[in-house]
Protein backbone atom coordinates (compact mmCIF):
# COMPACT_ATOMS: atom_id res chain seq x y z
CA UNK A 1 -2.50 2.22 -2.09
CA UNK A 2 -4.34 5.17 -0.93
CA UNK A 3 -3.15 8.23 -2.82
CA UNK A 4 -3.73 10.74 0.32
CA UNK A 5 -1.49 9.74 3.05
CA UNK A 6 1.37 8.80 0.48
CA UNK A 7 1.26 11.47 -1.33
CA UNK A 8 1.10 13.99 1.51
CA UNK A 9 4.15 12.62 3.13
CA UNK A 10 5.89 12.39 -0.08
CA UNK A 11 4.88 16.21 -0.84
CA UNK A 12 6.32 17.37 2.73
CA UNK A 13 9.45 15.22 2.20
CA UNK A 14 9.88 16.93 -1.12
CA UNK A 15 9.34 20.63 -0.10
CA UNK A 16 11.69 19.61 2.97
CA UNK A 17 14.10 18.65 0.21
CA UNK A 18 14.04 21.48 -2.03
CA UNK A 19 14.17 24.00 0.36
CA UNK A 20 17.39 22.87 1.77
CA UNK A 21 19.08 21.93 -1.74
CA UNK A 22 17.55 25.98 -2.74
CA UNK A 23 19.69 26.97 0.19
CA UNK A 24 22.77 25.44 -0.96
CA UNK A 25 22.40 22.07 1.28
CA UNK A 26 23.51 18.83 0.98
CA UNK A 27 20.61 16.21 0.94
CA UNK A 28 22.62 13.49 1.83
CA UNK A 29 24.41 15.27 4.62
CA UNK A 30 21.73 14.59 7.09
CA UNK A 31 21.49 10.75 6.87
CA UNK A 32 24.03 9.74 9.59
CA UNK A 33 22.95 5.90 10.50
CA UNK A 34 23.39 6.57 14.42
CA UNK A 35 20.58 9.68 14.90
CA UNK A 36 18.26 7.53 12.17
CA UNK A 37 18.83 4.36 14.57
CA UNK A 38 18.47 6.21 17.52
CA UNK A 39 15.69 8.33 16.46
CA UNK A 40 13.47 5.33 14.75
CA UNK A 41 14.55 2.74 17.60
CA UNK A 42 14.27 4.99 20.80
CA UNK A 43 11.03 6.09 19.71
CA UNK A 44 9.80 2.76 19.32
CA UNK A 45 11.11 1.33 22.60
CA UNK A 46 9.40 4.64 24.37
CA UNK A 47 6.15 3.57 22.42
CA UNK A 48 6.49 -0.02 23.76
CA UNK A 49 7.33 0.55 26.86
CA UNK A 50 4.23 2.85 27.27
CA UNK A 51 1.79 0.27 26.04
CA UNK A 52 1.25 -3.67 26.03
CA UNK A 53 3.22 -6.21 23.71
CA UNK A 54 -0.07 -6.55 22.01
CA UNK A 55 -0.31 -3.50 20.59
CA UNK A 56 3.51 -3.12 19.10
CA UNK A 57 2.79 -6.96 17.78
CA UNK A 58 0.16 -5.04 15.47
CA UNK A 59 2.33 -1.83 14.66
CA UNK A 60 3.14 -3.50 11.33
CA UNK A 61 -0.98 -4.30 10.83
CA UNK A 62 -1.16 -0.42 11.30
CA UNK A 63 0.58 0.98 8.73
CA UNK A 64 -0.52 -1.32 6.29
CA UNK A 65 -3.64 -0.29 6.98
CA UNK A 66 -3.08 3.97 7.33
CA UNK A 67 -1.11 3.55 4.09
CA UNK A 68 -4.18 1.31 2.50
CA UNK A 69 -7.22 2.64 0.62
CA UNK A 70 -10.10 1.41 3.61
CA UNK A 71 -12.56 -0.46 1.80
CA UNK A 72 -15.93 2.29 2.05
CA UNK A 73 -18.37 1.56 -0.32
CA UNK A 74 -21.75 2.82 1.35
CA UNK A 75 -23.80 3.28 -2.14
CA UNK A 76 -23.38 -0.61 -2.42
CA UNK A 77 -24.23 -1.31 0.76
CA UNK A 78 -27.32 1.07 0.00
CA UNK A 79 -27.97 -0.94 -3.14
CA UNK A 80 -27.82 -4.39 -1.37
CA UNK A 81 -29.95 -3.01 1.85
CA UNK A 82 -32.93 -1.80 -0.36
CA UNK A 83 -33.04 -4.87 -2.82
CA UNK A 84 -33.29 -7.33 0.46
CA UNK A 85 -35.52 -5.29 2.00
CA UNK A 86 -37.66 -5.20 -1.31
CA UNK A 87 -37.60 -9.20 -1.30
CA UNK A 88 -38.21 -9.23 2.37
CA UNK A 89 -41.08 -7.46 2.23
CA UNK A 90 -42.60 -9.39 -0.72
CA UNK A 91 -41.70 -12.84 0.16
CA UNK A 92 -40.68 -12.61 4.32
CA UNK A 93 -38.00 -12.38 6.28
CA UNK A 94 -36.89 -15.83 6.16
CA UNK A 95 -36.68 -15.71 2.23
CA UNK A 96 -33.22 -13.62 2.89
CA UNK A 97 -31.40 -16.97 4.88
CA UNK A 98 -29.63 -17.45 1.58
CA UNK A 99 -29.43 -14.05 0.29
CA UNK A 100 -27.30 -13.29 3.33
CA UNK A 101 -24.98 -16.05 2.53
CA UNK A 102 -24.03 -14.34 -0.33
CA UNK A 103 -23.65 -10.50 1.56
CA UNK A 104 -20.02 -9.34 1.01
CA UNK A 105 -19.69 -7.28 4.56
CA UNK A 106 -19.53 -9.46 7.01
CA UNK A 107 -21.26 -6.70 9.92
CA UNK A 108 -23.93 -6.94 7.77
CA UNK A 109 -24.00 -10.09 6.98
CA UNK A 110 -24.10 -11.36 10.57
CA UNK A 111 -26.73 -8.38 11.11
CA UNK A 112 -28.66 -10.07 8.89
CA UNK A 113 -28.25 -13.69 10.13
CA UNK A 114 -29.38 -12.28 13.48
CA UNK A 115 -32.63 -11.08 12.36
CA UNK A 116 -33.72 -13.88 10.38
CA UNK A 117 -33.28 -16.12 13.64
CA UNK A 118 -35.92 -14.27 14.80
CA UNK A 119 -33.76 -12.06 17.42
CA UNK A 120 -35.89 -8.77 19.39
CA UNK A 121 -34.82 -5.60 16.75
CA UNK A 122 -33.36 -3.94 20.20
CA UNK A 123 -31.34 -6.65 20.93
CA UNK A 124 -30.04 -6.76 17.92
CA UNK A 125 -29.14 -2.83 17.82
CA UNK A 126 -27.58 -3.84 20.80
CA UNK A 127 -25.01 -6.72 19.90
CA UNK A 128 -24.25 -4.73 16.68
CA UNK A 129 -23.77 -1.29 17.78
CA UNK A 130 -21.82 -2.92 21.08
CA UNK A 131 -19.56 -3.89 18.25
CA UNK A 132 -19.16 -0.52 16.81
CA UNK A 133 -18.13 0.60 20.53
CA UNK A 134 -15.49 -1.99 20.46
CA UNK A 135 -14.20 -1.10 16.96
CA UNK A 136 -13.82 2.17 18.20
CA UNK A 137 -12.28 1.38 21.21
CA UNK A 138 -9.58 -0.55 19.19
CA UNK A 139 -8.83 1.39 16.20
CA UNK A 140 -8.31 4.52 19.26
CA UNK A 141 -5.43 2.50 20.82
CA UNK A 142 -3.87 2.16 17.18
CA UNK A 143 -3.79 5.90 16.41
CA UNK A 144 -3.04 6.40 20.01
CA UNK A 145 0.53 4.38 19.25
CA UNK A 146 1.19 6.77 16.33
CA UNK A 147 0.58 9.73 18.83
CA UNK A 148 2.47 8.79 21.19
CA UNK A 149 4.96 8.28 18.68
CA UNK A 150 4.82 11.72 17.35
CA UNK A 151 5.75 12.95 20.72
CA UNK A 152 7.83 10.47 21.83
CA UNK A 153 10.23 11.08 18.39
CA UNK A 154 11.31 14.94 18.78
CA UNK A 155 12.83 14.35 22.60
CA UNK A 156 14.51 11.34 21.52
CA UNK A 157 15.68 13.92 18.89
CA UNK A 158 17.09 15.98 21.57
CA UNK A 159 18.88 13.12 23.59
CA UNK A 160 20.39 12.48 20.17
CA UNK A 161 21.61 15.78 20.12
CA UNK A 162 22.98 16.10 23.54
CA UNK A 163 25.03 12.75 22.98
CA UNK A 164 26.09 14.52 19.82
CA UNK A 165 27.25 17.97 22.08
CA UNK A 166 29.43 15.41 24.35
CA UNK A 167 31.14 13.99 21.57
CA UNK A 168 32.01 17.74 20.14
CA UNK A 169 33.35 18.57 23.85
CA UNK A 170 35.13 16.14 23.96
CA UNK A 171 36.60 17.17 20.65
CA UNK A 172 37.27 20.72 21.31
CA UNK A 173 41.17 20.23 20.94
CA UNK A 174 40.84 19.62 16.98
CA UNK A 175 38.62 22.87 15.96
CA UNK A 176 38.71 21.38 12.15
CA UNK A 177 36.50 18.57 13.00
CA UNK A 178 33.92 20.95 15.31
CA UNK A 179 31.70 22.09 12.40
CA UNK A 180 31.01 18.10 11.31
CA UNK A 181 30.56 17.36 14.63
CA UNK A 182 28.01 19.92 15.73
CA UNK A 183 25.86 19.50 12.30
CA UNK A 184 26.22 15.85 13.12
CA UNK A 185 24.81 16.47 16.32
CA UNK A 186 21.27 18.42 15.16
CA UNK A 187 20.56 16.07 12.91
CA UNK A 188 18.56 13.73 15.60
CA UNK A 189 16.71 16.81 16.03
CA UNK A 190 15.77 16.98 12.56
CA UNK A 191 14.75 12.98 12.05
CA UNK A 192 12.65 13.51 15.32
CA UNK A 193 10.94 16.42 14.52
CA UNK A 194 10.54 15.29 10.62
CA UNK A 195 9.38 11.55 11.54
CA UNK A 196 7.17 13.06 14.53
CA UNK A 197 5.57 15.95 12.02
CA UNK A 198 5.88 14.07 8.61
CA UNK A 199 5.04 10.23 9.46
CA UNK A 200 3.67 9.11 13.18
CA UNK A 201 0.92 12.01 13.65
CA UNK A 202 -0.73 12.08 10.11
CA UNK A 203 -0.71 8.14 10.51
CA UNK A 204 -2.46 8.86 13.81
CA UNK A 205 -4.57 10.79 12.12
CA UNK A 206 -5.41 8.92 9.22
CA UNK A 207 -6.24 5.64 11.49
CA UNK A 208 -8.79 7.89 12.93
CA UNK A 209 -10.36 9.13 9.90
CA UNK A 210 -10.27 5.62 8.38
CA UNK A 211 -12.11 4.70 11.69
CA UNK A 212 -15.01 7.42 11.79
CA UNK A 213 -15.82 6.28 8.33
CA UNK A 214 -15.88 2.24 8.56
CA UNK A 215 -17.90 3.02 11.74
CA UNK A 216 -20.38 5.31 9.92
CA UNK A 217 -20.78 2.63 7.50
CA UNK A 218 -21.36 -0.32 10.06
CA UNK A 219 -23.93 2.44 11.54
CA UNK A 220 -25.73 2.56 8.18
CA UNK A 221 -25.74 -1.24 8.20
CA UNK A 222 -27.79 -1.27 11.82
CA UNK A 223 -30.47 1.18 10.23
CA UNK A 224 -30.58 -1.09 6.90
CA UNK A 225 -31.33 -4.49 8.72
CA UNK A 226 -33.22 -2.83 11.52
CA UNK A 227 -35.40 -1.76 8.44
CA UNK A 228 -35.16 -4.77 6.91
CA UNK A 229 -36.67 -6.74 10.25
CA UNK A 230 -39.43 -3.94 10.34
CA UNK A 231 -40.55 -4.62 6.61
CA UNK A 232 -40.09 -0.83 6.02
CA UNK A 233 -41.03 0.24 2.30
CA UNK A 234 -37.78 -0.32 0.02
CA UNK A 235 -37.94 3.78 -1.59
CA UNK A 236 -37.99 4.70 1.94
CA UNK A 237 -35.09 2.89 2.97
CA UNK A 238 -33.44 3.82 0.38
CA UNK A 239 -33.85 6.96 1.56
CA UNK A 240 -33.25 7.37 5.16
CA UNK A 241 -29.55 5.65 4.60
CA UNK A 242 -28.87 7.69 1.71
CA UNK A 243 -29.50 10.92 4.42
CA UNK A 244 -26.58 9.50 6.73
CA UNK A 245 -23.92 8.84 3.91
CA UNK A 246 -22.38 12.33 3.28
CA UNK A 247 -22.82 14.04 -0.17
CA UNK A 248 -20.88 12.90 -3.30
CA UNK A 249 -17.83 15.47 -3.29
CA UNK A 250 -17.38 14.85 0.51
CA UNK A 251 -16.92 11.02 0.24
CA UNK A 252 -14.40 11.61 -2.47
CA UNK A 253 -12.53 13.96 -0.64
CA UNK A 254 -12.34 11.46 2.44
């Protein structure tokens, strides 16, 4: 698990929490099971019926993978780039057939593969960097779910509410059972606005973070074979991928 995204939500839920317990609240007052279902459901059949079954089929795919640590490791890639490019320029391209075999990322690996067959260095910037547009393309319709989401969730908040106000008219001949009623009635407005604020845009979000960094690091495998193919000098390499991968504290951060 990825301490970031967890860890924020969990820190909003808290101070959410606490603020309304310091004010004398109830915690458990606001979980009514009809706005949760409402809330959680309507927002999900809004988000469906705004997209294509395909992309709700994977909704489950895409929180596993906002609440995931993504797999970044760029100084190994560096590492793996300059000692194949060392070998390829001692011993030729073809020496690295079963080197690649043995590559762990499989953009680079099949990178690789396509320059030892002997394919044109554009062409092969080409087919690899066509497949950085399509990542992109796809991981933009999985955040765009989570947006959509996010704004989908507060109005379905409302609706909640209103159905809540029509229940209290229609109870306005027992005043003792008005105040339940009514607090009963805002509390869609709070799951929409909290689920909206604390859970579908920071997943949003974090898909597209998680995104602009697995694409930076398929970039940095393009430059490393394209090097490789052009039997570039293994310290210089080494140091023209090492001046796209953002400094130390920076990648930690992310």
């Amino acid at each position: 698990m990825d301490p970031a995204s967890l860890a924020g939500m969990g820190l909003a839920l808290v101070a959410i929490f606490v603020s309304m317990i310091m004010e004398g609240g109830d915690p458990m007052s606001i979980f009514l099971l009809p706005p949760i279902i409402l809330v959680i459901f309507g927002t999900l059949g809004a988000a469906m019926a705004g997209g294509i079954l395909k992309d709700t089929i994977g909704l489950v795919g895409l929180i596993k993978r906002a609440t995931l640590s993504p797999k970044i490791e760029s100084g190994q890639m560096i590492d793996v780039v300059v000692r194949l490019a060392d070998r390829a320029r001692r011993e030729g391209l073809l020496a690295l057939e079963d080197e690649a075999k043995k590559v762990d990322d499989p953009f680079l690996r099949k990178g690789l593969e396509l320059a030892i067959d002997g394919t044109d260095s554009d062409e092969v910037r080409e087919i690899l960097e066509s497949e950085i547009e399509t990542k992109r393309k796809y991981d933009k319709v999985g955040a765009k779910i989570f947006t959509d989401m996010g704004g989908f969730a507060p109005t379905i908040g409302i609706i909640g509410t209103v159905l809540g106000l029509v229940h209290v008219l229609e109870n306005l001949s027992d005043p003792s059972s008005l105040g339940h009623l009514i607090a009963g009635a805002f509390v869609a407005t709070l799951f929409g606005v909290l689920t909206a604020n604390v859970i579908w845009l920071p997943m949003a979000n974090r898909l597209k973070r998680i995104s602009e960094l697995e694409c930076e690091q398929m970039q940095l495998a393009v430059e490393g074979v394209l090097a490789i193919q052009a039997g570039s000098n293994p310290r210089l390499v080494a140091r023209k991928l090492r001046s796209l991968v953002p400094p130390e504290p920076e990648r930690k951060a992310a």
